[in-house]
PDB file of N, CA and C in Angstrom:
ATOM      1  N   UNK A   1      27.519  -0.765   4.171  1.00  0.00           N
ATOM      2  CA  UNK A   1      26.258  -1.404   3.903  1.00  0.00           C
ATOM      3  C   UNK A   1      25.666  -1.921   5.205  1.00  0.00           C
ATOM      4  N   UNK A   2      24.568  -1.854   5.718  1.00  0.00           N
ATOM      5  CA  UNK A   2      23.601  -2.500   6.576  1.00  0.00           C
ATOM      6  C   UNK A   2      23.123  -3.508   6.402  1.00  0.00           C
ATOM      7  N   UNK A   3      22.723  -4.582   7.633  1.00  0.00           N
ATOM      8  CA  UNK A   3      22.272  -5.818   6.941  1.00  0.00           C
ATOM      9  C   UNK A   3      21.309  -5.814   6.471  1.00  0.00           C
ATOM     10  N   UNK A   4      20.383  -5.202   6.086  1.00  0.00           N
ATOM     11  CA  UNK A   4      19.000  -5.121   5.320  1.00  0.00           C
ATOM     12  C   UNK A   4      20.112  -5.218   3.569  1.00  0.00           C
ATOM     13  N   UNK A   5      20.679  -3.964   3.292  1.00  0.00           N
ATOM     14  CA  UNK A   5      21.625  -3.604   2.265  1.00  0.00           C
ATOM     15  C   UNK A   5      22.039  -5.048   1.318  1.00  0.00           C
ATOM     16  N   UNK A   6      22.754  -5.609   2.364  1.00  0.00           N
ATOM     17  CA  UNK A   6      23.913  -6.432   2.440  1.00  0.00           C
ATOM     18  C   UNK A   6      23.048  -7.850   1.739  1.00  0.00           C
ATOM     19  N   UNK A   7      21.935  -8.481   2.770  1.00  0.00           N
ATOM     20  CA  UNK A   7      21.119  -9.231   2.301  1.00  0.00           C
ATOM     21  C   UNK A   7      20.454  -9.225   0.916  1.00  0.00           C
ATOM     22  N   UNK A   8      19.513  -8.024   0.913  1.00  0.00           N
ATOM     23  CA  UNK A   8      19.208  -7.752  -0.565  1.00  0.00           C
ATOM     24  C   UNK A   8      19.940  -8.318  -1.433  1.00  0.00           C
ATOM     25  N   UNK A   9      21.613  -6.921  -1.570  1.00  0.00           N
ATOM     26  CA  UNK A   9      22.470  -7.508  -2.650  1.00  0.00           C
ATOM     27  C   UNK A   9      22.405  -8.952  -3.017  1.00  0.00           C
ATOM     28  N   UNK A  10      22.633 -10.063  -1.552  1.00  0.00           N
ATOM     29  CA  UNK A  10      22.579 -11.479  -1.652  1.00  0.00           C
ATOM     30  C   UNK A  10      21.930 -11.971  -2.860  1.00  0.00           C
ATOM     31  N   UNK A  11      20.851 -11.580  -1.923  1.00  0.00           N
ATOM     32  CA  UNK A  11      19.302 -12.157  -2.862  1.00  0.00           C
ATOM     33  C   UNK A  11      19.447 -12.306  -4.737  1.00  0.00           C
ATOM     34  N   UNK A  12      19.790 -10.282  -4.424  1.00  0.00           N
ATOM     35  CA  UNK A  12      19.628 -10.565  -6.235  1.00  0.00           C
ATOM     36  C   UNK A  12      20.680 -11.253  -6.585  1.00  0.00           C
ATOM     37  N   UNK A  13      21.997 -11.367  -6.265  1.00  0.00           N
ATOM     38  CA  UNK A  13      23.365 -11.773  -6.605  1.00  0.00           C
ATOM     39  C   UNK A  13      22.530 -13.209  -7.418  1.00  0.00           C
ATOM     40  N   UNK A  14      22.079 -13.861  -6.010  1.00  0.00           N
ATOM     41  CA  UNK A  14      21.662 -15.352  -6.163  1.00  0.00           C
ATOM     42  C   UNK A  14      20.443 -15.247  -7.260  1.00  0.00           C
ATOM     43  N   UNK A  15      19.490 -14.452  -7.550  1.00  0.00           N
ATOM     44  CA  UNK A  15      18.670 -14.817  -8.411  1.00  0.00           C
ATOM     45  C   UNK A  15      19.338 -14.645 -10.257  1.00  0.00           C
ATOM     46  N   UNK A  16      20.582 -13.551 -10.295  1.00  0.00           N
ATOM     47  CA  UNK A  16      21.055 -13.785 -11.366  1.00  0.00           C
ATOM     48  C   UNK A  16      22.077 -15.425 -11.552  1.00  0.00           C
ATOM     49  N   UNK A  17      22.387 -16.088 -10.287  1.00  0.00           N
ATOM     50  CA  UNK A  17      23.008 -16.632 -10.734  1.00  0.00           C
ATOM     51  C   UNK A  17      21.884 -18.115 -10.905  1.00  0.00           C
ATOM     52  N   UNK A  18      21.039 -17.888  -9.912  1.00  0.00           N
ATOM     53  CA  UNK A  18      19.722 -19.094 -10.202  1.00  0.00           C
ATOM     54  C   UNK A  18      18.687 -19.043 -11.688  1.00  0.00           C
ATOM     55  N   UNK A  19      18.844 -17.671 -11.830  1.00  0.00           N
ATOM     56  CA  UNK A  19      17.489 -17.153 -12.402  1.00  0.00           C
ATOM     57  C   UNK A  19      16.065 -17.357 -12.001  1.00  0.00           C
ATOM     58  N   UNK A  20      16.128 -17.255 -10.708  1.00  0.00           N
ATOM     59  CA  UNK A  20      15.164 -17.716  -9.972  1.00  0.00           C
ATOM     60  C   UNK A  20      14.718 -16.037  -9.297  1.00  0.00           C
ATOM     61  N   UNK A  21      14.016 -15.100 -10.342  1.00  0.00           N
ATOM     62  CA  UNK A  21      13.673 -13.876 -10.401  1.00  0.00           C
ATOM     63  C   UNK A  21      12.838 -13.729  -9.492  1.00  0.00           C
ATOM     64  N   UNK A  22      11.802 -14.830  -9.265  1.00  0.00           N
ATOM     65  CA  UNK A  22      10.304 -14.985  -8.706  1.00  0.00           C
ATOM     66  C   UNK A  22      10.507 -15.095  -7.098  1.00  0.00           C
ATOM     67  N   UNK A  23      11.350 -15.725  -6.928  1.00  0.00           N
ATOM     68  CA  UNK A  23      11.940 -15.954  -5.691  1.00  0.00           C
ATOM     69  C   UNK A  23      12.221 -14.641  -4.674  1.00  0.00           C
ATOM     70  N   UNK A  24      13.279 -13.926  -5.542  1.00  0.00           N
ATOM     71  CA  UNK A  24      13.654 -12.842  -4.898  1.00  0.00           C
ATOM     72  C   UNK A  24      12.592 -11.157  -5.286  1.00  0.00           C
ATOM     73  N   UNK A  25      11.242 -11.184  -6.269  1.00  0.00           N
ATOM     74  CA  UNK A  25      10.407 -10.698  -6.432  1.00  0.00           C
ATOM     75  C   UNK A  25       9.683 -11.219  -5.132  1.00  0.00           C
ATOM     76  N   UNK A  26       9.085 -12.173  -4.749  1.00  0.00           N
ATOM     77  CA  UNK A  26       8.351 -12.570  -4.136  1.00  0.00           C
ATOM     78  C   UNK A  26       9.075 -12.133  -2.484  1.00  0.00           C
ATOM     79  N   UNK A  27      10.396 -12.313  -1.837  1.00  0.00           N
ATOM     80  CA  UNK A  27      10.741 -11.816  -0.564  1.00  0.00           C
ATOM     81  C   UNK A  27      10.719 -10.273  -0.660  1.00  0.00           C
ATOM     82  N   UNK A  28      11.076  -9.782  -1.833  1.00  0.00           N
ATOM     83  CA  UNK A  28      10.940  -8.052  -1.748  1.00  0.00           C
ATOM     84  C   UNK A  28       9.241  -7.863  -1.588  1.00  0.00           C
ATOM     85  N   UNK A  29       8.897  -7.983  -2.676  1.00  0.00           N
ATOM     86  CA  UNK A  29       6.991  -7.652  -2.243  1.00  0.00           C
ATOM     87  C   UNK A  29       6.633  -7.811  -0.828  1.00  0.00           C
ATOM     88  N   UNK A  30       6.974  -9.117   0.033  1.00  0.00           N
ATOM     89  CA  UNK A  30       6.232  -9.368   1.018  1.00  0.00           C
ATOM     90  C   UNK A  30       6.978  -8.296   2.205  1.00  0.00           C
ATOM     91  N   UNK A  31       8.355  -7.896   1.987  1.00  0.00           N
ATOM     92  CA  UNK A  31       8.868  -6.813   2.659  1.00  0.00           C
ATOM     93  C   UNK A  31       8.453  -5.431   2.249  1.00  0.00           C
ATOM     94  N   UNK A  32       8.147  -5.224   1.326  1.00  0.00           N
ATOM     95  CA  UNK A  32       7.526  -3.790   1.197  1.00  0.00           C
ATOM     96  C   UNK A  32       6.298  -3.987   1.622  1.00  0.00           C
ATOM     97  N   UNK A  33       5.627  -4.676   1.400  1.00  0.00           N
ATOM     98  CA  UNK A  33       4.330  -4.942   1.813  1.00  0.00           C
ATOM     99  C   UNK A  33       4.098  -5.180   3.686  1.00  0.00           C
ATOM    100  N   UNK A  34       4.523  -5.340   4.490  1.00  0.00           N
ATOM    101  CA  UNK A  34       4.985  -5.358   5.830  1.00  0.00           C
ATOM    102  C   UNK A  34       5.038  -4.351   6.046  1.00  0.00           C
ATOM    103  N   UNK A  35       6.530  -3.431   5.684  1.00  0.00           N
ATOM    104  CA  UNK A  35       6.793  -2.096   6.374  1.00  0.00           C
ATOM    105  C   UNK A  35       5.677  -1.226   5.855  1.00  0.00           C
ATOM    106  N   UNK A  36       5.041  -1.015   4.718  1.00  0.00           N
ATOM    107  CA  UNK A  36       4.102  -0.245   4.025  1.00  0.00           C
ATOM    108  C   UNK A  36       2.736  -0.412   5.413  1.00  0.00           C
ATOM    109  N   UNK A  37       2.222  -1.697   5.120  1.00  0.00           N
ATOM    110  CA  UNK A  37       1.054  -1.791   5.785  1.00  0.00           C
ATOM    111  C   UNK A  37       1.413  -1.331   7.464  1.00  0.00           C
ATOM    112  N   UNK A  38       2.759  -1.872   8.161  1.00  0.00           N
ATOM    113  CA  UNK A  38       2.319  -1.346   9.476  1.00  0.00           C
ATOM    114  C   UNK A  38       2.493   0.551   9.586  1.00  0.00           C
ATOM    115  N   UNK A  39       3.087   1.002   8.643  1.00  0.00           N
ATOM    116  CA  UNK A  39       3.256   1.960   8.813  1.00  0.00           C
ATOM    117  C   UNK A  39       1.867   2.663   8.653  1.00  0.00           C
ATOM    118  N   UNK A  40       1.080   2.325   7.588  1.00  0.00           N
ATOM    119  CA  UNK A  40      -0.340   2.438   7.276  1.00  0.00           C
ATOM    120  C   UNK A  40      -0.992   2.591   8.496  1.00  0.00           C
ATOM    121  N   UNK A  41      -1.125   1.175   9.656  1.00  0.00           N
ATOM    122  CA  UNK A  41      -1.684   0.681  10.631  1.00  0.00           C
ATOM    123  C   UNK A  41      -2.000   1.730  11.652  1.00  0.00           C
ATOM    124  N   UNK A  42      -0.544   2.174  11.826  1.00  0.00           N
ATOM    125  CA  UNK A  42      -0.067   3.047  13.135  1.00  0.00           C
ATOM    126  C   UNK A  42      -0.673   4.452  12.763  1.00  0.00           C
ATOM    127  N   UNK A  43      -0.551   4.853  11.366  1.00  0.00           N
ATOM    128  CA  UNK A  43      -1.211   6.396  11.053  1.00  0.00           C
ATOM    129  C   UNK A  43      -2.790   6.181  11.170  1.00  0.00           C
ATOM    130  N   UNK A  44      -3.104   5.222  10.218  1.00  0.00           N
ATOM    131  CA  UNK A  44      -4.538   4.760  10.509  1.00  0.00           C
ATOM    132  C   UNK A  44      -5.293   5.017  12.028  1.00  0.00           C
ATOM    133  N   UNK A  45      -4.575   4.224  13.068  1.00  0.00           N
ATOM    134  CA  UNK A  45      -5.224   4.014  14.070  1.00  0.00           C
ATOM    135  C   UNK A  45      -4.928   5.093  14.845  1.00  0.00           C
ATOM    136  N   UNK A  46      -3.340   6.011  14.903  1.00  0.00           N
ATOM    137  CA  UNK A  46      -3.460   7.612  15.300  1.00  0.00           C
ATOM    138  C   UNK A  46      -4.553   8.508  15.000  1.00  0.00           C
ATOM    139  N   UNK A  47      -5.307   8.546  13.459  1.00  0.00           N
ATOM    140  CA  UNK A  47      -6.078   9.323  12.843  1.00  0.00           C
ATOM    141  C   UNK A  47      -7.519   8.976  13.372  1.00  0.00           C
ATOM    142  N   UNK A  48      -7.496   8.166  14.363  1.00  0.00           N
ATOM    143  CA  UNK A  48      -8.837   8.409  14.842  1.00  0.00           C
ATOM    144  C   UNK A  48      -8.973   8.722  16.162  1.00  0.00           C
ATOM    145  N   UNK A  49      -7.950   8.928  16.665  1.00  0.00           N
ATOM    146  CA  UNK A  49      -7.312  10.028  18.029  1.00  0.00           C
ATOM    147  C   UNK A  49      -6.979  11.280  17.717  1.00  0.00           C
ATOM    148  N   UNK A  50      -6.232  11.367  16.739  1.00  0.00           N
ATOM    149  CA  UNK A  50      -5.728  12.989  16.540  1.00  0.00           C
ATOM    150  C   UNK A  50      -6.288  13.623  17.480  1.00  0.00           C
ATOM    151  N   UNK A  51      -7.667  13.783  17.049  1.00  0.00           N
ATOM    152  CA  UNK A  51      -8.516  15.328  18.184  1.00  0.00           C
ATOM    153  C   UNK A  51      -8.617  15.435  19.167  1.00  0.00           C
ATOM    154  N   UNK A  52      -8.033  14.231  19.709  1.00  0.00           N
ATOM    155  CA  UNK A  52      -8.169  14.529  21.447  1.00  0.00           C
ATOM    156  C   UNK A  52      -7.463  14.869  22.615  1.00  0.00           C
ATOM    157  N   UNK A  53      -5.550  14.825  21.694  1.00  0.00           N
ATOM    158  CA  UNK A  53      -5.015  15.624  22.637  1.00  0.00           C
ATOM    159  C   UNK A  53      -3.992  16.251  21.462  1.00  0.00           C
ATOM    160  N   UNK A  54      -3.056  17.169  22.088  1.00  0.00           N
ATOM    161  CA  UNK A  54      -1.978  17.961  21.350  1.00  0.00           C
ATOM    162  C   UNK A  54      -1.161  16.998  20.830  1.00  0.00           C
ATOM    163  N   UNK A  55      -1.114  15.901  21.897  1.00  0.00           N
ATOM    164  CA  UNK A  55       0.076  14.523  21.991  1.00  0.00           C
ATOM    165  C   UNK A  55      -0.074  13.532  20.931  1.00  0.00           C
ATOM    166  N   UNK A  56      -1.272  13.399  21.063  1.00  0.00           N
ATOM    167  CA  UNK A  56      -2.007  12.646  20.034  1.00  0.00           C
ATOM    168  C   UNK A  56      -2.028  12.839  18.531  1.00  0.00           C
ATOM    169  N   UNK A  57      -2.160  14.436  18.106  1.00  0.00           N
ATOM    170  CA  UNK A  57      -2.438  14.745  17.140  1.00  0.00           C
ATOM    171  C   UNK A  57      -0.665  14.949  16.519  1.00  0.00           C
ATOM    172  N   UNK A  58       0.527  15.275  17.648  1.00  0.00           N
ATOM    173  CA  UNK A  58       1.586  15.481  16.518  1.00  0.00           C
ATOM    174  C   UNK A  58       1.970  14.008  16.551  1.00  0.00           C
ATOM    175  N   UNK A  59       1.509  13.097  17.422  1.00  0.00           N
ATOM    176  CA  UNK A  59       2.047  11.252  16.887  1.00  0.00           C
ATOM    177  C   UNK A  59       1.336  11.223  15.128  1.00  0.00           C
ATOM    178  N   UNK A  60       0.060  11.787  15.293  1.00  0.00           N
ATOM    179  CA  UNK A  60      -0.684  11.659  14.427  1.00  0.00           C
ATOM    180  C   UNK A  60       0.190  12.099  13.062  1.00  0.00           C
ATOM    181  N   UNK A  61       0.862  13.594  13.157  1.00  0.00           N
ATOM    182  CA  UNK A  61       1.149  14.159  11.996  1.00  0.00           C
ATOM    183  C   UNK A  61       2.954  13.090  11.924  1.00  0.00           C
ATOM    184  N   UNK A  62       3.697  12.926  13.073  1.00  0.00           N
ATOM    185  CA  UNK A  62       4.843  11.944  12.986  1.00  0.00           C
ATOM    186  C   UNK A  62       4.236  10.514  12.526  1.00  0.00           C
ATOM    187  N   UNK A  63       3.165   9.718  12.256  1.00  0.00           N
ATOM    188  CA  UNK A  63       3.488   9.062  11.685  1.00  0.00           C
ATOM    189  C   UNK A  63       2.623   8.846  10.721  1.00  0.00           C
ATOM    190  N   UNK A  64       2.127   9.843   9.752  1.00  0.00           N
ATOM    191  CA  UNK A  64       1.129  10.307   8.773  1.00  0.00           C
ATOM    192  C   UNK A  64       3.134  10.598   7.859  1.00  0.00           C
ATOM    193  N   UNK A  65       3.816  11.250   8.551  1.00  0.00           N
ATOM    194  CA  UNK A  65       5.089  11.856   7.505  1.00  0.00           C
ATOM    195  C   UNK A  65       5.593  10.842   7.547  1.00  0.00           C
ATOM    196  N   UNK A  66       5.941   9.598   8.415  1.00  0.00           N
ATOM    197  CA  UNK A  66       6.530   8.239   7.846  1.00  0.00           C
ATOM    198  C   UNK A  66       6.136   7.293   6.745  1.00  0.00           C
ATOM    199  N   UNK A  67       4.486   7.494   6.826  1.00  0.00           N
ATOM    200  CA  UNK A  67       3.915   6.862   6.340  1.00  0.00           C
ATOM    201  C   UNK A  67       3.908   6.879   4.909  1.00  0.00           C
ATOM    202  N   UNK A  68       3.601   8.633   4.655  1.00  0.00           N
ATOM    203  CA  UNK A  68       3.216   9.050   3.539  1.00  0.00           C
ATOM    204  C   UNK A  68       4.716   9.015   2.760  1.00  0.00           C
ATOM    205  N   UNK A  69       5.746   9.362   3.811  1.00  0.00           N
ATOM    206  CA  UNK A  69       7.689   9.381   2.634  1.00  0.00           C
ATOM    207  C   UNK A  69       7.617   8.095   2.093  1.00  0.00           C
ATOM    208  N   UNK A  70       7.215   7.015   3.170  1.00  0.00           N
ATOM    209  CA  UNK A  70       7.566   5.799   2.393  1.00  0.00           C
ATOM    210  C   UNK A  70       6.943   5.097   0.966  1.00  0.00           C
ATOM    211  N   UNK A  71       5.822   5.667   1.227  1.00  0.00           N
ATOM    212  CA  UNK A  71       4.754   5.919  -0.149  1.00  0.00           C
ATOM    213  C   UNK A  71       5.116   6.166  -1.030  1.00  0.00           C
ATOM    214  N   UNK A  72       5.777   7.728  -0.948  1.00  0.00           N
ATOM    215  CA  UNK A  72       6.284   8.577  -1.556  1.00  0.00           C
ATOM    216  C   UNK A  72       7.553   7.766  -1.996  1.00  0.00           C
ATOM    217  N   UNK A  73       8.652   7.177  -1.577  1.00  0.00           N
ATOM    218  CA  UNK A  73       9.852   6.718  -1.648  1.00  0.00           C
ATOM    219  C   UNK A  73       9.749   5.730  -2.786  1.00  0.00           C
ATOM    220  N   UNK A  74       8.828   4.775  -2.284  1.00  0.00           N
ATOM    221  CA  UNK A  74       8.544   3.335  -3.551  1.00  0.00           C
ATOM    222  C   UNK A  74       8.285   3.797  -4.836  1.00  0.00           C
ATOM    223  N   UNK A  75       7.278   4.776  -5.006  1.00  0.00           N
ATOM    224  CA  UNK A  75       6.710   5.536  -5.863  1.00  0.00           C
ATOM    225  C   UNK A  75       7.941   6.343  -6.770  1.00  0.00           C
ATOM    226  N   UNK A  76       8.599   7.113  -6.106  1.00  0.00           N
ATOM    227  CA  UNK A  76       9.882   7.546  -6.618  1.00  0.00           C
ATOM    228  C   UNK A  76      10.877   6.583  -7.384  1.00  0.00           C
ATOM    229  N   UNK A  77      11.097   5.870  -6.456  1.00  0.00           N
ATOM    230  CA  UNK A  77      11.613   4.378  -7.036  1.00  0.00           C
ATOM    231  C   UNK A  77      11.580   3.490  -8.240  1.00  0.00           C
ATOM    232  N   UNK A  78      10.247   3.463  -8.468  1.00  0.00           N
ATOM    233  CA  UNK A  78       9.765   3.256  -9.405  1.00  0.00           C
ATOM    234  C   UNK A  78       9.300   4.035 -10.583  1.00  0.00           C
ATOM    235  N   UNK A  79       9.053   5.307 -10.219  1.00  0.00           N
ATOM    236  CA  UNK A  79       9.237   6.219 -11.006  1.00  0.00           C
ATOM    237  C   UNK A  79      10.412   6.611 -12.031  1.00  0.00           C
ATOM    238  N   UNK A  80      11.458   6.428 -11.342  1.00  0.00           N
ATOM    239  CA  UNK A  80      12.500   6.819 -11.852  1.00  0.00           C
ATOM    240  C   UNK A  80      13.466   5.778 -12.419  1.00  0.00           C
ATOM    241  N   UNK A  81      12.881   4.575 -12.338  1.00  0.00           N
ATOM    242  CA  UNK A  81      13.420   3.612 -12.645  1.00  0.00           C
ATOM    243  C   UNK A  81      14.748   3.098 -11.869  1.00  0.00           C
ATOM    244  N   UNK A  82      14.542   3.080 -10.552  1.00  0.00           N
ATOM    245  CA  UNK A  82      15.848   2.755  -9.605  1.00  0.00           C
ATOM    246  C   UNK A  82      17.368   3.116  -9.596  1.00  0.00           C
ATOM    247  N   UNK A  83      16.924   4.292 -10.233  1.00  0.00           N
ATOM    248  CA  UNK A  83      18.986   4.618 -10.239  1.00  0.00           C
ATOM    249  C   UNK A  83      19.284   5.136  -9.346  1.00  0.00           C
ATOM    250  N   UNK A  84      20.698   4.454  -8.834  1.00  0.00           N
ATOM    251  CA  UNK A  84      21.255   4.098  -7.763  1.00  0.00           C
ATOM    252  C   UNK A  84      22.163   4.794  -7.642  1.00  0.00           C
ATOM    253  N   UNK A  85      22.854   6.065  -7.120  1.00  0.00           N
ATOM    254  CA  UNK A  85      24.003   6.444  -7.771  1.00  0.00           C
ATOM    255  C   UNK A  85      25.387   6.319  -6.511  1.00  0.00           C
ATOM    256  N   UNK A  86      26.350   6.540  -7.033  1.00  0.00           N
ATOM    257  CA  UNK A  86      27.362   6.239  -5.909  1.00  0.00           C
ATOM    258  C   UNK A  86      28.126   7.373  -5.740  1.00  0.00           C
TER     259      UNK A  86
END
């Protein structure tokens, strides 16, 4: 497990044993919401360079594919209802 991993687990551990759901809803949102938006930021502000050099345009398409998996990832996530498998 990684400490991102490791923490999480914490979190929820502690909100089943608090029931303090809102708590650990509220640190996940503001972390998806962070990595989501800067990843947004960086494609955003590539996409209005793209056309001006070769360099430019594959940063553009590298972080248009970060951007868009992670999209893609939450979405899945939730889609599928979070099963986790081991």
């Amino acid at each position: 497990m990684d400490g991102t991993t490791a923490h999480i687990t914490v979190m929820s551990d502690k909100a089943l044993e608090t029931g303090d759901f809102s708590g650990l809803l509220t640190a996940l949102n503001r972390h998806v919401n962070r990595q989501l938006t800067e990843k947004y930021e960086k494609a955003a502000a590539l996409y209005r360079v793209k056309d001006r050099s070769v360099e430019e345009g594959r940063q553009y398409v590298a972080a248009y594919v970060d951007y868009t998996h992670a999209v893609e990832a939450v979405h899945d996530i939730l889609e599928a209802g979070g099963h986790h498998h081991h």
